[in-house]
N, C-alpha and C. Protein backbone atom coordinates (compact mmCIF):
# COMPACT_ATOMS: atom_id res chain seq x y z
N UNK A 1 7.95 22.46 -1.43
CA UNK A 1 8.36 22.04 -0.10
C UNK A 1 7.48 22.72 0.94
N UNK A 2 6.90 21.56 2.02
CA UNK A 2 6.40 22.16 2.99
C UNK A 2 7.21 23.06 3.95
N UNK A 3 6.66 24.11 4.61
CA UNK A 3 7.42 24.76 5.81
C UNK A 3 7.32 23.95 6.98
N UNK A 4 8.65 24.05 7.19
CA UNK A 4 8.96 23.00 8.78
C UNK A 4 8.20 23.04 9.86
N UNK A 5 7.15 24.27 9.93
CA UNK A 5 6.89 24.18 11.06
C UNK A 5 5.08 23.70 10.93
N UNK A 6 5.06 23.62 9.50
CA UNK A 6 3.38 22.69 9.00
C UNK A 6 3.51 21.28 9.16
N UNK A 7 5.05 20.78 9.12
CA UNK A 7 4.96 19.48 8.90
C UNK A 7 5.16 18.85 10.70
N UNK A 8 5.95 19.68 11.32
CA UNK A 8 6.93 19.21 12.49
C UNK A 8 5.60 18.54 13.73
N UNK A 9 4.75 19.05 13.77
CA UNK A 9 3.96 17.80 14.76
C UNK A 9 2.88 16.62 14.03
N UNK A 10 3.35 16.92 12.63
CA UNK A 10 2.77 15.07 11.63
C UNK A 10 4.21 14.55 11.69
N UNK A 11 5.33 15.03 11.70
CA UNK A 11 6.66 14.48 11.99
C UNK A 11 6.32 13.47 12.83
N UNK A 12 6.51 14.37 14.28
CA UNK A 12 6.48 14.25 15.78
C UNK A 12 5.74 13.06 16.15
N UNK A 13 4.49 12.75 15.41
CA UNK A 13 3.60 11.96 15.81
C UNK A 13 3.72 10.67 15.59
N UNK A 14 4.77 10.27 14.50
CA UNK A 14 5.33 9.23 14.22
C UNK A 14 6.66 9.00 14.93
N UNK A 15 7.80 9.84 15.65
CA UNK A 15 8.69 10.17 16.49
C UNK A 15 8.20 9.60 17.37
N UNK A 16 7.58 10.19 18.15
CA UNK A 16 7.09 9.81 19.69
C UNK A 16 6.60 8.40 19.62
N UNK A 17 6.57 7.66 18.39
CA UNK A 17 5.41 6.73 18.80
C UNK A 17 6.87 5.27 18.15
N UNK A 18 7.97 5.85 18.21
CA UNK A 18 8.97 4.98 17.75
C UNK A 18 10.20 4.83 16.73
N UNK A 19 9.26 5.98 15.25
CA UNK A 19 9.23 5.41 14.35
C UNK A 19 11.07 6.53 13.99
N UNK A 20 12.39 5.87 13.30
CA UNK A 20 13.19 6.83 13.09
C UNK A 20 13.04 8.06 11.68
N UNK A 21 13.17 9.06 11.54
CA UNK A 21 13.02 9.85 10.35
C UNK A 21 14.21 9.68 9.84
N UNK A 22 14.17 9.30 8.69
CA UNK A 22 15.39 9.82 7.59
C UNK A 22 15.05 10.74 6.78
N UNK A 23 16.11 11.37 6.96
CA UNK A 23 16.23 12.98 6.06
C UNK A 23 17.05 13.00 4.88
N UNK A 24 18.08 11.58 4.39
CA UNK A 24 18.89 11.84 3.18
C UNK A 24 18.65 10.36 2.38
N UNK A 25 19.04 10.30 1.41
CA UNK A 25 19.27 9.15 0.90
C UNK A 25 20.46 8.07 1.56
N UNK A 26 21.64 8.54 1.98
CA UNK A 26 22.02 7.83 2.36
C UNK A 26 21.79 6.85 3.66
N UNK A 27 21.17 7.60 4.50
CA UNK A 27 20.29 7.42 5.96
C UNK A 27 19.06 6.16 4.97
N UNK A 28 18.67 6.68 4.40
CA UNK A 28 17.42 5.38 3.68
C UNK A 28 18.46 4.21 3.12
N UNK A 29 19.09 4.42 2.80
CA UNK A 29 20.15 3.17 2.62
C UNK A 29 20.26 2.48 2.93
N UNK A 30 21.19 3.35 4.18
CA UNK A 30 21.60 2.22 5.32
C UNK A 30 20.50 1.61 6.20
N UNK A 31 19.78 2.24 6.32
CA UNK A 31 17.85 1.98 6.94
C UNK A 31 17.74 0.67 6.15
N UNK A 32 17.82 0.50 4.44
CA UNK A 32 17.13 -0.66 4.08
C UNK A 32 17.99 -1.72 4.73
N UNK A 33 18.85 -1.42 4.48
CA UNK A 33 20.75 -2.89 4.73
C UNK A 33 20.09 -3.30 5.93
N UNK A 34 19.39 -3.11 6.57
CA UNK A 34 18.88 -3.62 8.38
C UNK A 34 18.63 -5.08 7.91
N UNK A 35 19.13 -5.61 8.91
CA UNK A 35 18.01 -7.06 8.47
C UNK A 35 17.05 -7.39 9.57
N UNK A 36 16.31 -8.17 9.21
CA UNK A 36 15.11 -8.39 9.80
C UNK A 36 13.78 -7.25 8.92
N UNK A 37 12.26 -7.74 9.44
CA UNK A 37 11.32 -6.81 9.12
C UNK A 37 11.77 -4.90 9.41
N UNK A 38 11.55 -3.91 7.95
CA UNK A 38 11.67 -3.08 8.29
C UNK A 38 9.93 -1.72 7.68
N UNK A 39 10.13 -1.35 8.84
CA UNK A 39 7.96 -0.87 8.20
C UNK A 39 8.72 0.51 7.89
N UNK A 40 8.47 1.28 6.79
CA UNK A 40 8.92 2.52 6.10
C UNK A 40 7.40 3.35 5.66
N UNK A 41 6.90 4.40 6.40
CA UNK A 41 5.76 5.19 6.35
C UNK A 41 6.25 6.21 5.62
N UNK A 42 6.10 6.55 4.13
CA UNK A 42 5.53 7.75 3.83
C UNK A 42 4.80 9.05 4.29
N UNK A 43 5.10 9.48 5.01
CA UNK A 43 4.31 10.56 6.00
C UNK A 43 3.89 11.69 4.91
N UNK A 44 2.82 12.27 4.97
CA UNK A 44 2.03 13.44 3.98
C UNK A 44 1.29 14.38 4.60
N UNK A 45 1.13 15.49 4.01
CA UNK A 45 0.49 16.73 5.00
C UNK A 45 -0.86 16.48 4.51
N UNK A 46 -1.20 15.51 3.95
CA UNK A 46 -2.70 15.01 3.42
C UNK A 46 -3.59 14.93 4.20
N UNK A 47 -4.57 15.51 4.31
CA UNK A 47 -5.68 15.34 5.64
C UNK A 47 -6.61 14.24 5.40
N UNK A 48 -7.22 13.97 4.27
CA UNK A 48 -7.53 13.23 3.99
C UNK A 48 -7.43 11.67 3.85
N UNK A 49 -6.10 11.35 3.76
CA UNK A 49 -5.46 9.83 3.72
C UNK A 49 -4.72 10.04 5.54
N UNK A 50 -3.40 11.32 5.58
CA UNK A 50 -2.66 11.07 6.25
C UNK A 50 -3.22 11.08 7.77
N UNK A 51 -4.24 11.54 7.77
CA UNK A 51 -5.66 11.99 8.67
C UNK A 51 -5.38 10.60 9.69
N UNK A 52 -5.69 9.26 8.73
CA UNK A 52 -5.95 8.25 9.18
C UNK A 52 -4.67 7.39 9.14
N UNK A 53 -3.83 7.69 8.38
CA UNK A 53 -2.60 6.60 8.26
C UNK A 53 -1.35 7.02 9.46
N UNK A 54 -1.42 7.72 9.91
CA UNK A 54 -0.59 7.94 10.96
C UNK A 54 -1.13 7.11 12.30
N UNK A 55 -2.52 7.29 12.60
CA UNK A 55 -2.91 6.24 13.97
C UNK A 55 -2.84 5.12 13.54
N UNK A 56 -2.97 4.46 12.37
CA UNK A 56 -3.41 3.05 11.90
C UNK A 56 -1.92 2.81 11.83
N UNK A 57 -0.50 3.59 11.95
CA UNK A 57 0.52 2.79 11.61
C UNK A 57 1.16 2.60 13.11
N UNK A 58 0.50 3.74 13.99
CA UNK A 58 0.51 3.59 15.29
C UNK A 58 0.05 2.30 15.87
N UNK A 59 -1.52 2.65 15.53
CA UNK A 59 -2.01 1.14 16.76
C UNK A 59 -1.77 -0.07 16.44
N UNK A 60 -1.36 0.07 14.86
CA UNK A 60 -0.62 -1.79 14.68
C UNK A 60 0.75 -2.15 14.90
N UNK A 61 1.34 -1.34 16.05
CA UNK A 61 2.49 -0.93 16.33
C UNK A 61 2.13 -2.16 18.25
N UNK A 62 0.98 -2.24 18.08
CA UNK A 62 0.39 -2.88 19.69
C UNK A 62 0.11 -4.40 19.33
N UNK A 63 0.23 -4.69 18.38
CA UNK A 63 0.12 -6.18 17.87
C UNK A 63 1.40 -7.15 18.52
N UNK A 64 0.89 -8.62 18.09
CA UNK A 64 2.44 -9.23 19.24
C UNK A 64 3.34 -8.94 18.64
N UNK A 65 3.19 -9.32 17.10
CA UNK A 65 4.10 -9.35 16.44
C UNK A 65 4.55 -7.74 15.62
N UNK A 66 5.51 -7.40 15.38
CA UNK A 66 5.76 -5.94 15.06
C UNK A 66 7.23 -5.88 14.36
N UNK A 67 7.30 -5.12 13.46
CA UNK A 67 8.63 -5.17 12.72
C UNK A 67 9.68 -4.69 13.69
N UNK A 68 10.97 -5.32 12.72
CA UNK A 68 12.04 -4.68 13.87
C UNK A 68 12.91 -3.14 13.84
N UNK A 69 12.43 -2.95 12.74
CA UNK A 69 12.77 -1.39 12.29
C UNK A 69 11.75 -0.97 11.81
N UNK A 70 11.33 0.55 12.39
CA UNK A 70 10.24 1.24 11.90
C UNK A 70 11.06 2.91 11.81
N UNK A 71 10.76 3.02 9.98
CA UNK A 71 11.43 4.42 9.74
C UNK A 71 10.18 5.11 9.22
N UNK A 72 10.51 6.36 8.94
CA UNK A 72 10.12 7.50 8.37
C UNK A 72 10.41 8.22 7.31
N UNK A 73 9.72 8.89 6.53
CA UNK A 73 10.17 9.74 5.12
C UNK A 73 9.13 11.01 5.32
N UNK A 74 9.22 12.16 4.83
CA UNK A 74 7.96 13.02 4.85
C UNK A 74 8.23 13.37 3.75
N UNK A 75 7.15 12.87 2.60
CA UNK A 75 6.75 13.96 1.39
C UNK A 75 6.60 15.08 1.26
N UNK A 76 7.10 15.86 0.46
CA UNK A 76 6.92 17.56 0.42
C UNK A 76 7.60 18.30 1.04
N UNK A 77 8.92 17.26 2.00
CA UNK A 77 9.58 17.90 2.80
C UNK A 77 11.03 17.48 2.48
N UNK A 78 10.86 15.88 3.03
CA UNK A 78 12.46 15.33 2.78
C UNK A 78 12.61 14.81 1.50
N UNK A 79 12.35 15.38 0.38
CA UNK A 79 12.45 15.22 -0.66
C UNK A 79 13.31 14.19 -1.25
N UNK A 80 14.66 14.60 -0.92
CA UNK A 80 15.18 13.61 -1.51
C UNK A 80 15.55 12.11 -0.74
N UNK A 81 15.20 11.94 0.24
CA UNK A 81 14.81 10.90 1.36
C UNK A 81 13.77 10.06 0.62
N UNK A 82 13.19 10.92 0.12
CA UNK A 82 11.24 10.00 -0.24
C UNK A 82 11.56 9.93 -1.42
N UNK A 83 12.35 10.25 -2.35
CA UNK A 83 12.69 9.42 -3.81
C UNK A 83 13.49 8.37 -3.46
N UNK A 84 14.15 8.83 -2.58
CA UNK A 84 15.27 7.36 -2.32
C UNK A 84 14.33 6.06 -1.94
N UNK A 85 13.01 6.12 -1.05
CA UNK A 85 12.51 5.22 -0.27
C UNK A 85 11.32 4.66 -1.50
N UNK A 86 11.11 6.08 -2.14
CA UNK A 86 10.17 5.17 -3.09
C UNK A 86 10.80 4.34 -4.05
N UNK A 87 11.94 4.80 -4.25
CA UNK A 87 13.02 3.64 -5.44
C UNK A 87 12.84 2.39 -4.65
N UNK A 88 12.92 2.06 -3.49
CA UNK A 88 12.94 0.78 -2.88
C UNK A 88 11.43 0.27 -3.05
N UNK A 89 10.49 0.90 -3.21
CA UNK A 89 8.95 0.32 -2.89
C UNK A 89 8.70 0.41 -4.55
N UNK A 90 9.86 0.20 -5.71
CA UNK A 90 9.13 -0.06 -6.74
C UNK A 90 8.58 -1.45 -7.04
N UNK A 91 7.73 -2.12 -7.75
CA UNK A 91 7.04 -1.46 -9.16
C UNK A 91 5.87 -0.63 -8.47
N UNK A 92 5.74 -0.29 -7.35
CA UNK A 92 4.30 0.77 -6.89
C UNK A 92 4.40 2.17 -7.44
N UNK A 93 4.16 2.98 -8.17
CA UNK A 93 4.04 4.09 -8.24
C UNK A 93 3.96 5.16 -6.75
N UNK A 94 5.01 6.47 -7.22
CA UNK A 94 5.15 6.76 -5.76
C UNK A 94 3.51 7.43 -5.33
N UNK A 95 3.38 7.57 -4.17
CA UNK A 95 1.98 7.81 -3.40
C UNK A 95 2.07 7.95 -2.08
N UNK A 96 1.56 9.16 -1.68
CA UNK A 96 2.05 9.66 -0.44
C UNK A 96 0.32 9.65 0.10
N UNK A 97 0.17 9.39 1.36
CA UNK A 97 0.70 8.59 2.61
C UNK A 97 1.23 7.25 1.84
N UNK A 98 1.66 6.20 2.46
CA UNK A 98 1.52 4.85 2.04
C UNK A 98 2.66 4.14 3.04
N UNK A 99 2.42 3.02 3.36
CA UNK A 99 3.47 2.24 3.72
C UNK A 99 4.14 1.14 3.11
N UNK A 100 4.98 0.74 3.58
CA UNK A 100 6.42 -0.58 2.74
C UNK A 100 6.53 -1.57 4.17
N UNK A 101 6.10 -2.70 4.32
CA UNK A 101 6.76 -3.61 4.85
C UNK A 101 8.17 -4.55 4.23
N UNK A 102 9.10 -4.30 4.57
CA UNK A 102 9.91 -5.11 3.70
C UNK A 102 10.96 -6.14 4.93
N UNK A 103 11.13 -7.02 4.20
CA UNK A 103 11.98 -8.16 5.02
C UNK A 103 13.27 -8.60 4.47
N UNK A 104 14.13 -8.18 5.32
CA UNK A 104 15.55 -8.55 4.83
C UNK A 104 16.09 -7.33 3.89
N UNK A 105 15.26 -6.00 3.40
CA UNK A 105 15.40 -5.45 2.48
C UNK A 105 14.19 -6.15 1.13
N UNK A 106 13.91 -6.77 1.30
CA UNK A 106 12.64 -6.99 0.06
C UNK A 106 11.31 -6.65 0.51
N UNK A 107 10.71 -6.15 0.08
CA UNK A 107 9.48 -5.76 -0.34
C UNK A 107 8.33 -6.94 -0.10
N UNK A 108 7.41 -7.02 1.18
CA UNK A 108 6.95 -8.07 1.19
C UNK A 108 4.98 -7.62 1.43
N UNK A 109 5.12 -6.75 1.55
CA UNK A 109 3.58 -5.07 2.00
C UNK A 109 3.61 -4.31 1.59
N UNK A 110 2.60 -3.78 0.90
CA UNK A 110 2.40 -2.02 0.78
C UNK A 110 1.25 -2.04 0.76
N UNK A 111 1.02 -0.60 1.21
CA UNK A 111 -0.35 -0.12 1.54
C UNK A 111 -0.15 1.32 0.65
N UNK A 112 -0.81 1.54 -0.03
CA UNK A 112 -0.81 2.80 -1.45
C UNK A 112 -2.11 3.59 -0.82
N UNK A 113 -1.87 4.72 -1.08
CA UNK A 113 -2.75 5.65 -0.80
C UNK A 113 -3.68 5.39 -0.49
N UNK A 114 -4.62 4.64 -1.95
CA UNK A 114 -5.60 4.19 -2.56
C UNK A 114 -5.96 2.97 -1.19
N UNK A 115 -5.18 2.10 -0.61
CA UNK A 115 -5.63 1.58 -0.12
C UNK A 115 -6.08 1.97 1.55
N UNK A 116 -5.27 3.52 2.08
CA UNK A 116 -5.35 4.34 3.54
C UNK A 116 -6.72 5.39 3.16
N UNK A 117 -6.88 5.74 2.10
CA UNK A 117 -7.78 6.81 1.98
C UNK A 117 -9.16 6.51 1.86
N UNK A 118 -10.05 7.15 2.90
CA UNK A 118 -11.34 6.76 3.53
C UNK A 118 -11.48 6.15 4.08
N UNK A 119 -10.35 5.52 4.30
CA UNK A 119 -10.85 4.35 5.41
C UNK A 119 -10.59 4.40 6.98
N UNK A 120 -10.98 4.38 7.97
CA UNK A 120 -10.42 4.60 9.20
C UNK A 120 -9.18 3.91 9.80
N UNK A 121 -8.50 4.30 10.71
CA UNK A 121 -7.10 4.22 11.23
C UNK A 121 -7.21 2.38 11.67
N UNK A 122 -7.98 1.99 12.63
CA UNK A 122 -8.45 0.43 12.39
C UNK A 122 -8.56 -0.42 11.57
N UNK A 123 -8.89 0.06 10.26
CA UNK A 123 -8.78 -0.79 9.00
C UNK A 123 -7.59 -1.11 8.56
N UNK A 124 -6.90 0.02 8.71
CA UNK A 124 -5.32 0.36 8.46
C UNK A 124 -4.04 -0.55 9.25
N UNK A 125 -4.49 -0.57 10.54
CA UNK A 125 -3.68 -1.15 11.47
C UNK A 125 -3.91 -2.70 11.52
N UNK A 126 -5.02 -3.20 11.02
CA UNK A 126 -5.53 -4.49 10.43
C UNK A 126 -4.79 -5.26 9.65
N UNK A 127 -4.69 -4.23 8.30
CA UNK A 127 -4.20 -4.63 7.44
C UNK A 127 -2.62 -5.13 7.60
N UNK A 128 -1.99 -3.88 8.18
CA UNK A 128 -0.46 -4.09 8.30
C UNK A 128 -0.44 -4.83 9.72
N UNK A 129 -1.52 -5.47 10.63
CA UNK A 129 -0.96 -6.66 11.80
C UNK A 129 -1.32 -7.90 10.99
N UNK A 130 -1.79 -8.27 9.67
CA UNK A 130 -1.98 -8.99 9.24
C UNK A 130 -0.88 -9.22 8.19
N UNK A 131 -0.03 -8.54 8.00
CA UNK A 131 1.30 -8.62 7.50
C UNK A 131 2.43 -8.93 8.15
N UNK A 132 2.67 -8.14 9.59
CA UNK A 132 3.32 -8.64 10.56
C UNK A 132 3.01 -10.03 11.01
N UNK A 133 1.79 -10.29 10.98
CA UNK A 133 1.62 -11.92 11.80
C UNK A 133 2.36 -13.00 10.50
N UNK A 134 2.62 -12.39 9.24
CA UNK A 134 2.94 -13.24 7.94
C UNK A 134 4.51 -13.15 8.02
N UNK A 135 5.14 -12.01 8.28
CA UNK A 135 6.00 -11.84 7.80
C UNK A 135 7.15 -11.29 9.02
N UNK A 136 6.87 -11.05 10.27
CA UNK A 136 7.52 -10.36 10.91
C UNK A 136 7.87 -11.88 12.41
């Protein structure tokens, strides 16, 4: 487990910019039951991936179209929050940064590590306004 006070402004940065944190499983629960589009970010103390996946989940947050619930999980922190959220984003193997577009509660986007890492925050925000324009 990270210390709260390594993680609290990669928290923050997704906070300020909208997004709600869940801290338990049951909070991810009731988060999925939403209906309509809901965008669920994996947040990671990763410099490397999370470097870039935090602005890219930001600036596609400026698109017309935009989900109607946008939550939060932090790996290494809310532990049991981020098993709960990755049970919902199966068959993906869990992978921190990453995001879940899901609609109605189903699974309709993901973006896996593999697909945030190296790449810049623009590529990122691309990808998921090109999901929103499909699905949101």
């Amino acid at each position: 487990m990270y210390p709260a006070e390594l993680v609290k402004p990669m928290k923050e940065d997704l906070v300020v910019a909208g997004f709600q944190e869940l801290h338990s499983p049951a909070e991810v629960d009731a988060a999925m039951e939403k209906k309509g589009t809901t965008l669920v970010v994996v947040n990671s103390v990763c410099g490397c991936a999370a470097a870039n996946a935090r602005p890219g989940a930001k600036m596609s947050l400026k698109n017309a179209k935009t989900p109607d619930n946008l939550f939060t999980v932090f790996a290494g922190f809310d532990k049991e929050a981020t098993d709960k959220a990755r049970e919902y984003m199966l068959p993906f193997p869990p992978s921190s940064p990453c995001m879940a577009l899901f609609k109605d509660g189903e699974l309709v986007h993901m973006l896996e590590r593999h697909h945030i890492e190296g790449r810049p925050a623009e590529i990122i925000a691309d990808n998921l306004t090109e999901a929103y324009n499909e699905h949101c």
